[in-house]
C-alpha atoms as a PDB file:
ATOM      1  CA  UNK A   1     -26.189  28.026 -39.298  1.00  0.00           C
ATOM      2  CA  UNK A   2     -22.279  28.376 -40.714  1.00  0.00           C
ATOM      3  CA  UNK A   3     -21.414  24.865 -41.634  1.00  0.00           C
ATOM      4  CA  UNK A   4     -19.074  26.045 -44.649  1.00  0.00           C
ATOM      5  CA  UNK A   5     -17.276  22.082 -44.904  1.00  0.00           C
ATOM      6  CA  UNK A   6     -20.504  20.244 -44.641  1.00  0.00           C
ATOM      7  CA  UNK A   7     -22.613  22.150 -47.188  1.00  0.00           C
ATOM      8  CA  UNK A   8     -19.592  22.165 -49.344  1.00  0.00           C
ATOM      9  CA  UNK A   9     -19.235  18.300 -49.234  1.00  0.00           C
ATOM     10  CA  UNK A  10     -22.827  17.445 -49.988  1.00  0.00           C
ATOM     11  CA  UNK A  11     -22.559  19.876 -52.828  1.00  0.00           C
ATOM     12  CA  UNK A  12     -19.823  18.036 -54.116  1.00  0.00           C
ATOM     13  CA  UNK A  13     -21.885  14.455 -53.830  1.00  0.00           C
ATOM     14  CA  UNK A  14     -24.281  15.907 -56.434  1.00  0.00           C
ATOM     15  CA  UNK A  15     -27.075  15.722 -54.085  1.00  0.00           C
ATOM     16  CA  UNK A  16     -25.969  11.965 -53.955  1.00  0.00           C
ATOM     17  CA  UNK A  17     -25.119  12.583 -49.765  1.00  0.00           C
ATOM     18  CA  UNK A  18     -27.962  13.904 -47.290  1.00  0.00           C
ATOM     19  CA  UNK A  19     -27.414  16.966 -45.201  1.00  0.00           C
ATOM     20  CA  UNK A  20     -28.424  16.842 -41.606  1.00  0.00           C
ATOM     21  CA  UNK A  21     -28.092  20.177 -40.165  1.00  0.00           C
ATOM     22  CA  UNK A  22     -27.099  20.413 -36.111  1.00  0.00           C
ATOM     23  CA  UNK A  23     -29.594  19.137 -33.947  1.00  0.00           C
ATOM     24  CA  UNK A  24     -31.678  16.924 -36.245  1.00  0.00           C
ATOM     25  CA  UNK A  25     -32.050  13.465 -35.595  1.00  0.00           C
ATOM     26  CA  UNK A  26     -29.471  11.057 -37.656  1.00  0.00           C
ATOM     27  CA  UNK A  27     -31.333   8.589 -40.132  1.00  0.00           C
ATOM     28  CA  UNK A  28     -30.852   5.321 -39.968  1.00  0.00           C
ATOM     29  CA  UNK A  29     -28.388   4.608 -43.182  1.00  0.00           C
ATOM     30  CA  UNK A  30     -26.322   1.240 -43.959  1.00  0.00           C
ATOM     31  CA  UNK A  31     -23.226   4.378 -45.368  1.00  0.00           C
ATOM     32  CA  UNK A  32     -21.144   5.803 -43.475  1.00  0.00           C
ATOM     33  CA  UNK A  33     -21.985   8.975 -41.746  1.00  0.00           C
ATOM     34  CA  UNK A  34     -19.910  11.903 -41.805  1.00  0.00           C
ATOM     35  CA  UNK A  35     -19.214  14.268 -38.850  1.00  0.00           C
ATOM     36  CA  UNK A  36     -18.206  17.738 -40.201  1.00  0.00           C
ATOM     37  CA  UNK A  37     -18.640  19.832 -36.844  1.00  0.00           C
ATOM     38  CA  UNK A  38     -17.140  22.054 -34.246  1.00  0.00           C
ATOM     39  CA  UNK A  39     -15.862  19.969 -31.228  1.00  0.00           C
ATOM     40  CA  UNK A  40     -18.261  21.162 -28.940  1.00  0.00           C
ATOM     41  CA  UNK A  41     -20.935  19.770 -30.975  1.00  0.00           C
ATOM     42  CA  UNK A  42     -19.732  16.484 -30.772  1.00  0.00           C
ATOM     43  CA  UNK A  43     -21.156  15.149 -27.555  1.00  0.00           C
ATOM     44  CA  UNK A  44     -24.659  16.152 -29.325  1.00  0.00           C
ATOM     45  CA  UNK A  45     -24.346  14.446 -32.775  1.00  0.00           C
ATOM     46  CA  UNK A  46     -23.049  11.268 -30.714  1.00  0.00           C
ATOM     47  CA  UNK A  47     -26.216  11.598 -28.588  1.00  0.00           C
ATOM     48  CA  UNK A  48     -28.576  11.784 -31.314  1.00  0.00           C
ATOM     49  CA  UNK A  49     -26.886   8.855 -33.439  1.00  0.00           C
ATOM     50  CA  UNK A  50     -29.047   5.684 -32.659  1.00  0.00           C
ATOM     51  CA  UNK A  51     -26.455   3.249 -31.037  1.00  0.00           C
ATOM     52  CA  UNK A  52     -26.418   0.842 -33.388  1.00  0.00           C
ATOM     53  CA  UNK A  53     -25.131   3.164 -35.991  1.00  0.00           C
ATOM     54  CA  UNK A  54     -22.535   4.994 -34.051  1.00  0.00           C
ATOM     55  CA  UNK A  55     -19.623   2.898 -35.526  1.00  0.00           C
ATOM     56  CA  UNK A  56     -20.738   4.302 -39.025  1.00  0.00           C
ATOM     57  CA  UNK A  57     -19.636   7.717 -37.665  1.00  0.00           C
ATOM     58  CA  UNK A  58     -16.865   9.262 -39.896  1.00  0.00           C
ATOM     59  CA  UNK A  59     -15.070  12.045 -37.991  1.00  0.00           C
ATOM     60  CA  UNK A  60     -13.814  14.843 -39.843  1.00  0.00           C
ATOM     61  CA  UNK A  61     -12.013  17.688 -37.716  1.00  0.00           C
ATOM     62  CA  UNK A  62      -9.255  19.625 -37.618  1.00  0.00           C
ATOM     63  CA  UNK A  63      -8.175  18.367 -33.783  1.00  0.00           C
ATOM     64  CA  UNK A  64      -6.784  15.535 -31.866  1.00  0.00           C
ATOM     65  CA  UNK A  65     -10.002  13.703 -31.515  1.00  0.00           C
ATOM     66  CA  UNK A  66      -8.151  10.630 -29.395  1.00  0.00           C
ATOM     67  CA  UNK A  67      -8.962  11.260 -25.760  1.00  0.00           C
ATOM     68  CA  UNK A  68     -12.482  11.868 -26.522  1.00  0.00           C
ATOM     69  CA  UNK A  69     -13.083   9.286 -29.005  1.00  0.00           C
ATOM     70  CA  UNK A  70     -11.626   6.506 -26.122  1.00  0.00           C
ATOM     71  CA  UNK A  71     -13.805   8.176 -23.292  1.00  0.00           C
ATOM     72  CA  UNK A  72     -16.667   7.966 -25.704  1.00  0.00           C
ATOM     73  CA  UNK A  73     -15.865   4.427 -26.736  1.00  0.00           C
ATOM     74  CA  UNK A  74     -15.261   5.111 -30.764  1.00  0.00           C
ATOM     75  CA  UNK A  75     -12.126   4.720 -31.037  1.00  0.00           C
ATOM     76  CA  UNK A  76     -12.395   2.370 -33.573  1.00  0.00           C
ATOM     77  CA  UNK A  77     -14.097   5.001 -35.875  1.00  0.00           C
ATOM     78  CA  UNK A  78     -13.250   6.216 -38.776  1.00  0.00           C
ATOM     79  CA  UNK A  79     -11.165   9.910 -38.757  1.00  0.00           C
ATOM     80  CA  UNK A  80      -9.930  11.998 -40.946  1.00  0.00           C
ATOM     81  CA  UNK A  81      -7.001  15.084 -40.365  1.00  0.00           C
ATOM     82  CA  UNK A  82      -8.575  17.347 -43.268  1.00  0.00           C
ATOM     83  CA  UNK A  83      -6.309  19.426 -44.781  1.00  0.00           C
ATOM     84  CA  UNK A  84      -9.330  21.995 -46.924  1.00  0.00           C
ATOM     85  CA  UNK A  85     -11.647  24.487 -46.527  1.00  0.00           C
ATOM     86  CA  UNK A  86     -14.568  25.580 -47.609  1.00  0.00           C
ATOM     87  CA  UNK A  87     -15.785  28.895 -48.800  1.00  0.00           C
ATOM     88  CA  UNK A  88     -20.172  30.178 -48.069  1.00  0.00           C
ATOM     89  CA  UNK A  89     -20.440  29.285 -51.870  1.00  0.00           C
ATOM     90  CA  UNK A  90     -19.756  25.672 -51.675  1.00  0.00           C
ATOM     91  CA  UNK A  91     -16.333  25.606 -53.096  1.00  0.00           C
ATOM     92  CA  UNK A  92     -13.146  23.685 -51.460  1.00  0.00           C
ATOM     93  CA  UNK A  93      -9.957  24.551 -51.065  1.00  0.00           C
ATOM     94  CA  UNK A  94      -7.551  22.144 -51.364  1.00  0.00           C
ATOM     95  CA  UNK A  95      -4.267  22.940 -49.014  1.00  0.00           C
ATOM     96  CA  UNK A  96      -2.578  19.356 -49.233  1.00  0.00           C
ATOM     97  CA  UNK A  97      -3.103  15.934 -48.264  1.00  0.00           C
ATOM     98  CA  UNK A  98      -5.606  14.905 -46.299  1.00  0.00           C
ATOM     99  CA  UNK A  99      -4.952  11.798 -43.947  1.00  0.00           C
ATOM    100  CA  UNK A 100      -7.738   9.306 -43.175  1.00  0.00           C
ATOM    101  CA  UNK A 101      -7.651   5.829 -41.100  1.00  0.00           C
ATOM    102  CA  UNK A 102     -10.574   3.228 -39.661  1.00  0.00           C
ATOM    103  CA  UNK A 103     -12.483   1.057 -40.911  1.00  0.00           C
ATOM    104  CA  UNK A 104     -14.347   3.424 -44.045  1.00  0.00           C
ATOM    105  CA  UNK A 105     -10.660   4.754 -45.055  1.00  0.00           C
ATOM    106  CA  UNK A 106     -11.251   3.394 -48.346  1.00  0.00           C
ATOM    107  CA  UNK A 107     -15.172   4.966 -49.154  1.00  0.00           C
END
């Protein structure tokens, strides 16, 4: 599995984040919970997020996220427009500023 942003970010933590790779279940975590993943694997990481965690879920893409976050009721969540990317190695590339809003804006 290519997931170039993801690795790179728990990298980053120092082994401090934990890495769940596409299609294993989310643990249950009182953090918030990053979403570094293609579009079309969205529907699947919402479906395998226990419900009472699915406001924890972070969303960072590179799209307009709106009309699916409403129809999946998380538009509340917190998103962020990422303006990096990452190389296999585990190094990012920063290409300007990033924007992030919601509720974990701050973390």
């Amino acid at each position: 599995i290519k997931a170039n942003i993801g690795c790179a970010l728990y990298t980053q933590s120092g082994g401090q984040a934990q890495l769940v790779r596409r299609g294993e279940p989310i643990p249950r975590t009182s953090k918030p919970i990053l979403v570094a993943t293609k579009n079309s694997d969205l529907d699947c990481v919402v479906r395998s997020t226990p419900r009472e965690l699915r406001g924890q879920l972070v969303f960072l893409q590179n799209g307009a996220l709106g009309p699916w976050l409403n129809a999946n009721g998380l538009s509340g969540n917190t998103q962020m427009l990422a303006y990096f990317g990452a190389s296999e190695d585990g190094s990012i590339q920063d290409t300007g500023a990033s924007v992030v809003c919601g509720p974990y804006a701050q973390a």
